[in-house]
C-alpha atoms as a PDB file:
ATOM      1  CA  UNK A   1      48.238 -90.654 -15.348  1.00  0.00           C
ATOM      2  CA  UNK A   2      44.878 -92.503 -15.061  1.00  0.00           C
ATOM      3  CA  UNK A   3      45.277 -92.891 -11.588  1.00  0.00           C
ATOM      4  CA  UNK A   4      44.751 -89.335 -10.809  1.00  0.00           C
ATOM      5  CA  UNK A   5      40.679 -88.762 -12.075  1.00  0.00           C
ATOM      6  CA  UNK A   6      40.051 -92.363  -9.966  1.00  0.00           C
ATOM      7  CA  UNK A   7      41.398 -90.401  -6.957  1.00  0.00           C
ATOM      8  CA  UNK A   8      39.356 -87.254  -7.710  1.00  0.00           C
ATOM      9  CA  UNK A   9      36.466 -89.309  -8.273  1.00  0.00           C
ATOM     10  CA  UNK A  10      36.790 -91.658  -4.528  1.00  0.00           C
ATOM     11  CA  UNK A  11      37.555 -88.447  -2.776  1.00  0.00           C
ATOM     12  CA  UNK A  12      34.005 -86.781  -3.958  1.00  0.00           C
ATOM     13  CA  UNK A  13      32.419 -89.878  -3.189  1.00  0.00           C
ATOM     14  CA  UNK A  14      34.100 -90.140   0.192  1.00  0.00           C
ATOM     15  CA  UNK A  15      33.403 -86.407   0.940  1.00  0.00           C
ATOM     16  CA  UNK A  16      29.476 -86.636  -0.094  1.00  0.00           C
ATOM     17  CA  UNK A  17      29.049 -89.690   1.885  1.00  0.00           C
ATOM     18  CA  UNK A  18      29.840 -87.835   5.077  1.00  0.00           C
ATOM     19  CA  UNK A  19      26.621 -85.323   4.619  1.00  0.00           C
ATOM     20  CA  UNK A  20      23.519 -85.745   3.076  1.00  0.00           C
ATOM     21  CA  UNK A  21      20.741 -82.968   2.589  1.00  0.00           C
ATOM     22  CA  UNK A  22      17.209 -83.015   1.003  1.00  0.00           C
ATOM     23  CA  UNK A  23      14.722 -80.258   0.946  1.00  0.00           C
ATOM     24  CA  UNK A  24      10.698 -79.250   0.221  1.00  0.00           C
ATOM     25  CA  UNK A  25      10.796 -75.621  -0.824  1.00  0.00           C
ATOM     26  CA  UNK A  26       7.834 -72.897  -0.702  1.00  0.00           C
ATOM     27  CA  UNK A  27       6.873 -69.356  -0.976  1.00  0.00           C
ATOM     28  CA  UNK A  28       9.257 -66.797   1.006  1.00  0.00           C
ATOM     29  CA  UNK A  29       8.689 -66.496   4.651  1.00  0.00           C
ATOM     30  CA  UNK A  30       8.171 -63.111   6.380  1.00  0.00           C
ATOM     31  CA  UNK A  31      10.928 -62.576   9.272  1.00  0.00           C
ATOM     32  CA  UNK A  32       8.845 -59.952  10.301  1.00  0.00           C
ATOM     33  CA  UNK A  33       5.562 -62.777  11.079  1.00  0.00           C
ATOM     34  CA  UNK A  34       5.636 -64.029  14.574  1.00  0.00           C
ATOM     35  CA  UNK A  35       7.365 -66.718  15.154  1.00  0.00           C
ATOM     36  CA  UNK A  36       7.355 -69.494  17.539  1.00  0.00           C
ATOM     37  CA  UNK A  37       9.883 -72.230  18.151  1.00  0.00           C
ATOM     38  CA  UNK A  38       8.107 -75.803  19.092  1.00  0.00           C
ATOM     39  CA  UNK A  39       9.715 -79.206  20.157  1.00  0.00           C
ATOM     40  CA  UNK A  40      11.982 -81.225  18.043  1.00  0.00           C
ATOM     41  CA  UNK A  41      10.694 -85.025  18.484  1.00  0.00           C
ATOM     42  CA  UNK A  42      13.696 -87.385  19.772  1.00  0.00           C
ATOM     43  CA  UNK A  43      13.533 -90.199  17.430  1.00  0.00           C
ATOM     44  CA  UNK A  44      17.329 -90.770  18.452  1.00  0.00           C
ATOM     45  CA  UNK A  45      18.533 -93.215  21.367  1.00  0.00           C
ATOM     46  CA  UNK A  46      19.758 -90.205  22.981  1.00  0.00           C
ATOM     47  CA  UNK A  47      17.642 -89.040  25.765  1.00  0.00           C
ATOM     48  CA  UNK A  48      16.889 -84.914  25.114  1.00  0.00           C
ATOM     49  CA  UNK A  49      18.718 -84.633  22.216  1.00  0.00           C
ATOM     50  CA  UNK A  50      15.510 -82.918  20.766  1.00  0.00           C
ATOM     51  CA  UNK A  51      15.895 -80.148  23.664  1.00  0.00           C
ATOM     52  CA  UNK A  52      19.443 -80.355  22.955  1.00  0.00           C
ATOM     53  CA  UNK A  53      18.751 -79.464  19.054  1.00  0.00           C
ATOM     54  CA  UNK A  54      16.776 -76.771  20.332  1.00  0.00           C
ATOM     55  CA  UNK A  55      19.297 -74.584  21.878  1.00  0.00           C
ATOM     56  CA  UNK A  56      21.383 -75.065  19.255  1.00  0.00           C
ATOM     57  CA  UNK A  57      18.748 -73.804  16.741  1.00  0.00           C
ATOM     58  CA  UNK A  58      17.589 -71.175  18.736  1.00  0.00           C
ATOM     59  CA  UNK A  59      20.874 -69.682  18.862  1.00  0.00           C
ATOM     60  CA  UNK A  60      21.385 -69.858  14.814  1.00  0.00           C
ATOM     61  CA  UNK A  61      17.584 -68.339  14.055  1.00  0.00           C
ATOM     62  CA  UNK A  62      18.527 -65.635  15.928  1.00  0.00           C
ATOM     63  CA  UNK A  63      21.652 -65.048  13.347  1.00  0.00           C
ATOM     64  CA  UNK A  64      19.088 -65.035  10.895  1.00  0.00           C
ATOM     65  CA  UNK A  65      17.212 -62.357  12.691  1.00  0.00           C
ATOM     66  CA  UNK A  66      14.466 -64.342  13.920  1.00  0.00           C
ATOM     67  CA  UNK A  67      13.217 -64.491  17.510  1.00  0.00           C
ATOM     68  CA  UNK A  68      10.482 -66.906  17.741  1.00  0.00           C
ATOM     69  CA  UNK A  69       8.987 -67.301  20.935  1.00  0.00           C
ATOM     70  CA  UNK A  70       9.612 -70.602  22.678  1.00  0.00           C
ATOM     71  CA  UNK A  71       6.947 -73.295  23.939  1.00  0.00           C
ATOM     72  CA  UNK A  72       7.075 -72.849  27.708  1.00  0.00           C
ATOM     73  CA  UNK A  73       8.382 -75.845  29.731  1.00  0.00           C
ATOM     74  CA  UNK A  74       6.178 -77.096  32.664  1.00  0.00           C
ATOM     75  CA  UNK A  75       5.227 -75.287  35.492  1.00  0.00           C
ATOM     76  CA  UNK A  76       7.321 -76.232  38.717  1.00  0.00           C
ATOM     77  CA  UNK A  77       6.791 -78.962  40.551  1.00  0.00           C
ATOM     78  CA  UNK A  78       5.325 -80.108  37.312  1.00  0.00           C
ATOM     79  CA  UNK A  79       5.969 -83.767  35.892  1.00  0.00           C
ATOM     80  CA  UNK A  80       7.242 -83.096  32.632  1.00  0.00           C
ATOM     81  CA  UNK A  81       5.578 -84.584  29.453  1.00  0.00           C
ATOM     82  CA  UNK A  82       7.748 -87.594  28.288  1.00  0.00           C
ATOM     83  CA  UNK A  83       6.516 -88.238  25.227  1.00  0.00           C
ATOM     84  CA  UNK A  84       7.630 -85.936  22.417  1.00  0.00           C
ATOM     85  CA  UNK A  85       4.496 -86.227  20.552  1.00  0.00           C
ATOM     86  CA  UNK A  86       2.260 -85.554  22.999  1.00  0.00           C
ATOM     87  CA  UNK A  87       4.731 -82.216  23.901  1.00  0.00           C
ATOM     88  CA  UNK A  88       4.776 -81.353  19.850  1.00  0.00           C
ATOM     89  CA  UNK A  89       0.809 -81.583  19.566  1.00  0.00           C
ATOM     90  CA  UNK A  90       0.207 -79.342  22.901  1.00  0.00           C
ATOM     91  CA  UNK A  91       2.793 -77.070  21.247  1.00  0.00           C
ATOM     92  CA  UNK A  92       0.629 -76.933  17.999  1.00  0.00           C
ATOM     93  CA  UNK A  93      -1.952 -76.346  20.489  1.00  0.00           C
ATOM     94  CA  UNK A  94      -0.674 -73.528  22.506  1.00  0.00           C
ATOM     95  CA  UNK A  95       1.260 -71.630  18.765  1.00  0.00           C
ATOM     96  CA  UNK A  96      -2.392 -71.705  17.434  1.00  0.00           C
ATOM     97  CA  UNK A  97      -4.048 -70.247  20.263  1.00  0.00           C
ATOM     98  CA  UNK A  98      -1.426 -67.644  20.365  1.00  0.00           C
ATOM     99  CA  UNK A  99      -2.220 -66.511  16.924  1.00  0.00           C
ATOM    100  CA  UNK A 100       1.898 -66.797  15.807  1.00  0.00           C
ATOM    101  CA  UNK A 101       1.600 -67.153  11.722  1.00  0.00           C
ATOM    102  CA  UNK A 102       4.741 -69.595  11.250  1.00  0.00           C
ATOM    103  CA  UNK A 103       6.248 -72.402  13.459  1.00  0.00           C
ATOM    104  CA  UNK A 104       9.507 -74.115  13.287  1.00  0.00           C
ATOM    105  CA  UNK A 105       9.452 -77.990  14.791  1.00  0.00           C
ATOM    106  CA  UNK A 106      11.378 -80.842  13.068  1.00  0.00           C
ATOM    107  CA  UNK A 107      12.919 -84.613  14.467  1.00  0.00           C
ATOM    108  CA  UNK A 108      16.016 -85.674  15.349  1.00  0.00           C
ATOM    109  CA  UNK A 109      16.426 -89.146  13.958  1.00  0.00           C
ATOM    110  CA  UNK A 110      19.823 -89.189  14.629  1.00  0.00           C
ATOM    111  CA  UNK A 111      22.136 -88.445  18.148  1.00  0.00           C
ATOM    112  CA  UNK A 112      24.965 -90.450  18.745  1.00  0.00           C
ATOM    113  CA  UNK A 113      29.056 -91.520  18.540  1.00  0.00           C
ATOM    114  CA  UNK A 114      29.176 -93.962  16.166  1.00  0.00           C
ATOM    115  CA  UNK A 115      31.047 -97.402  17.706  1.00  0.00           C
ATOM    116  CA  UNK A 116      34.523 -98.151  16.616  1.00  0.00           C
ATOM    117  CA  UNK A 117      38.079 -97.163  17.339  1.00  0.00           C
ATOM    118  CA  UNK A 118      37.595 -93.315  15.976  1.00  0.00           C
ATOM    119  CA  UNK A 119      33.539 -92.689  17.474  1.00  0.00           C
ATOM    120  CA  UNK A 120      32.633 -90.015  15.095  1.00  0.00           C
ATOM    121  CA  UNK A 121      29.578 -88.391  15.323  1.00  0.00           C
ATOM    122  CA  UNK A 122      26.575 -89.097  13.559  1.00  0.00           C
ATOM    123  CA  UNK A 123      23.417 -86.434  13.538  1.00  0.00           C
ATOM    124  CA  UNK A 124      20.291 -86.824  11.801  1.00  0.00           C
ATOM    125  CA  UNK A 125      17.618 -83.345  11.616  1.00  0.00           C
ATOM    126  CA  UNK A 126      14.519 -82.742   9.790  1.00  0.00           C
ATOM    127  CA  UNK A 127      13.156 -78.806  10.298  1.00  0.00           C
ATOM    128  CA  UNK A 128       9.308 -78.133   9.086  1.00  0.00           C
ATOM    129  CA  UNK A 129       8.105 -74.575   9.040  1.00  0.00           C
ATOM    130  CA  UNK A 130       4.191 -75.371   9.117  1.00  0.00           C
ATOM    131  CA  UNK A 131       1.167 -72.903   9.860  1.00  0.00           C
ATOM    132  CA  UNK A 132      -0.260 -73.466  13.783  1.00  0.00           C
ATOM    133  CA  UNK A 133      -3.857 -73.217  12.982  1.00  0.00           C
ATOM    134  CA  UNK A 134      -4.117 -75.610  10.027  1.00  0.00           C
ATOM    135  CA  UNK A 135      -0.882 -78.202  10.783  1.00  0.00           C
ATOM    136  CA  UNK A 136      -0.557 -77.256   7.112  1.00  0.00           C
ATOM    137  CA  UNK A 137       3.648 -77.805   6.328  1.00  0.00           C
ATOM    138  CA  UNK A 138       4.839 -74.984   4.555  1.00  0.00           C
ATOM    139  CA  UNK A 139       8.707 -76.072   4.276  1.00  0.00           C
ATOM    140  CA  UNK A 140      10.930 -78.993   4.980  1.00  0.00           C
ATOM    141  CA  UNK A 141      14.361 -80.092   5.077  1.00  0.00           C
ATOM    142  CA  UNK A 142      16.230 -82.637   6.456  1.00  0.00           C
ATOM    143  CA  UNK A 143      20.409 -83.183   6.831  1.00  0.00           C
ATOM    144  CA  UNK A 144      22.490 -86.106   8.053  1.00  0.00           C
ATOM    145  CA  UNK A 145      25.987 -85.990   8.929  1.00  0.00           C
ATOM    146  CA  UNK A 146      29.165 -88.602  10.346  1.00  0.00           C
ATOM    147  CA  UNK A 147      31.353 -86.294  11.511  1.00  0.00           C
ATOM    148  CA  UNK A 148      35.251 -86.596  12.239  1.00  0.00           C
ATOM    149  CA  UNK A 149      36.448 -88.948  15.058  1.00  0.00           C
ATOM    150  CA  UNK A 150      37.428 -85.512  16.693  1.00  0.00           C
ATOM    151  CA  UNK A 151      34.527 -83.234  16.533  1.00  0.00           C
ATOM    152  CA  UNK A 152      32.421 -82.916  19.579  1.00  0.00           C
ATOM    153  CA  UNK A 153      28.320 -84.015  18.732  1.00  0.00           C
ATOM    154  CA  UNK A 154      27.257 -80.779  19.534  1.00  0.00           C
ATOM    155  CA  UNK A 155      29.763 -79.509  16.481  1.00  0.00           C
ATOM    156  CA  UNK A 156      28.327 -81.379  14.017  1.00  0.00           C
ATOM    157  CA  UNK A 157      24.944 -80.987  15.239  1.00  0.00           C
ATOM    158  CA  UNK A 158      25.815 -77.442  14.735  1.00  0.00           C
ATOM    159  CA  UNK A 159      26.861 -77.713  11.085  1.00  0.00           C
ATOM    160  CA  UNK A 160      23.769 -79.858   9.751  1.00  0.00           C
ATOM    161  CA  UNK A 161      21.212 -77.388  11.861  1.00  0.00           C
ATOM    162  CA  UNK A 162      23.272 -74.241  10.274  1.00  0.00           C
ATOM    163  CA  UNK A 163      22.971 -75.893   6.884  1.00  0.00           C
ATOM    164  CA  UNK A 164      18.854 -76.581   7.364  1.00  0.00           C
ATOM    165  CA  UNK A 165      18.817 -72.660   8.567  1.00  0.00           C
ATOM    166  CA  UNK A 166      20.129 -71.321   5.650  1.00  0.00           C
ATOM    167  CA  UNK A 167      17.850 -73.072   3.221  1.00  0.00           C
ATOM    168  CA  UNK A 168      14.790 -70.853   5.200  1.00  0.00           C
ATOM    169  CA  UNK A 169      13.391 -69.300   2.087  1.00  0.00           C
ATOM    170  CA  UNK A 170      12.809 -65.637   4.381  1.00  0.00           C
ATOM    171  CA  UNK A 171      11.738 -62.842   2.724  1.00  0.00           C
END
């Protein structure tokens, strides 16, 4: 009969190892402010998994009733800016110029199948919400996630951005 609480107890363990999630949290945010919607820096091996991230989280702020504006891409014919950093401070750039009140950028440390027979995925995100004109940071979060040897990337990229989303503090 003692066997049973060891089992409980290595099943929670198992089951929080598979996510983890820490947060900075700050004053409600007005849905109604203007928005805009900045690069995600790719600090993963995965080449535009940043852009990738983006979509994704694009498409889940708008279930939250937000429609930032995105950073416009290059003109055409246009090299396009490689490095991330140099993309994310023109962004900061162009979202203070604009006048928008809140913007949402973030990293993706994390991109990939994990090696071994069952190549689960693995996704690491960190969201900021910071104020364009002063860089200030006015929330943060981050999540990390191994997902099933099944589940696409893209899924449980899904899950950990949904799970930063609704820890928004909107008013």
């Amino acid at each position: 009969m003692r066997v049973m609480p060891v089992v409980t107890l290595l099943l929670a363990s198992l089951l929080a190892a598979c996510s983890i999630h820490t947060q900075h949290s700050s004053e409600p945010l007005s849905r109604e402010a203007r928005w805009a919607l900045l690069p995600l820096v790719n600090y993963a091996q995965a080449p535009q998994a940043g852009e990738r991230a983006e979509q994704i989280l694009q498409s889940l702020l708008a279930g939250e009733g937000l429609v930032p504006q995105r950073y416009p891409q290059g003109k055409a014919g246009e090299l396009p800016q490689l490095d991330d950093r140099v993309r994310l401070h023109e962004a900061q750039q162009w979202a203070a110029r604009q006048g928008f009140a809140y913007a949402i950028t973030g990293s993706v440390e994390e991109w990939q199948y994990k090696n071994g027979l069952d190549g689960e995925p693995a996704v690491g995100i960190t969201l900021q919400v910071i104020e364009p004109g002063s860089g200030r940071v006015l929330w943060s979060t981050s999540a990390a996630r191994a997902g099933w040897s099944r589940e696409s990337l893209a899924g449980a990229a899904q899950k950990v951005l949904a799970e930063l989303v609704d820890e928004l503090p909107l008013d």
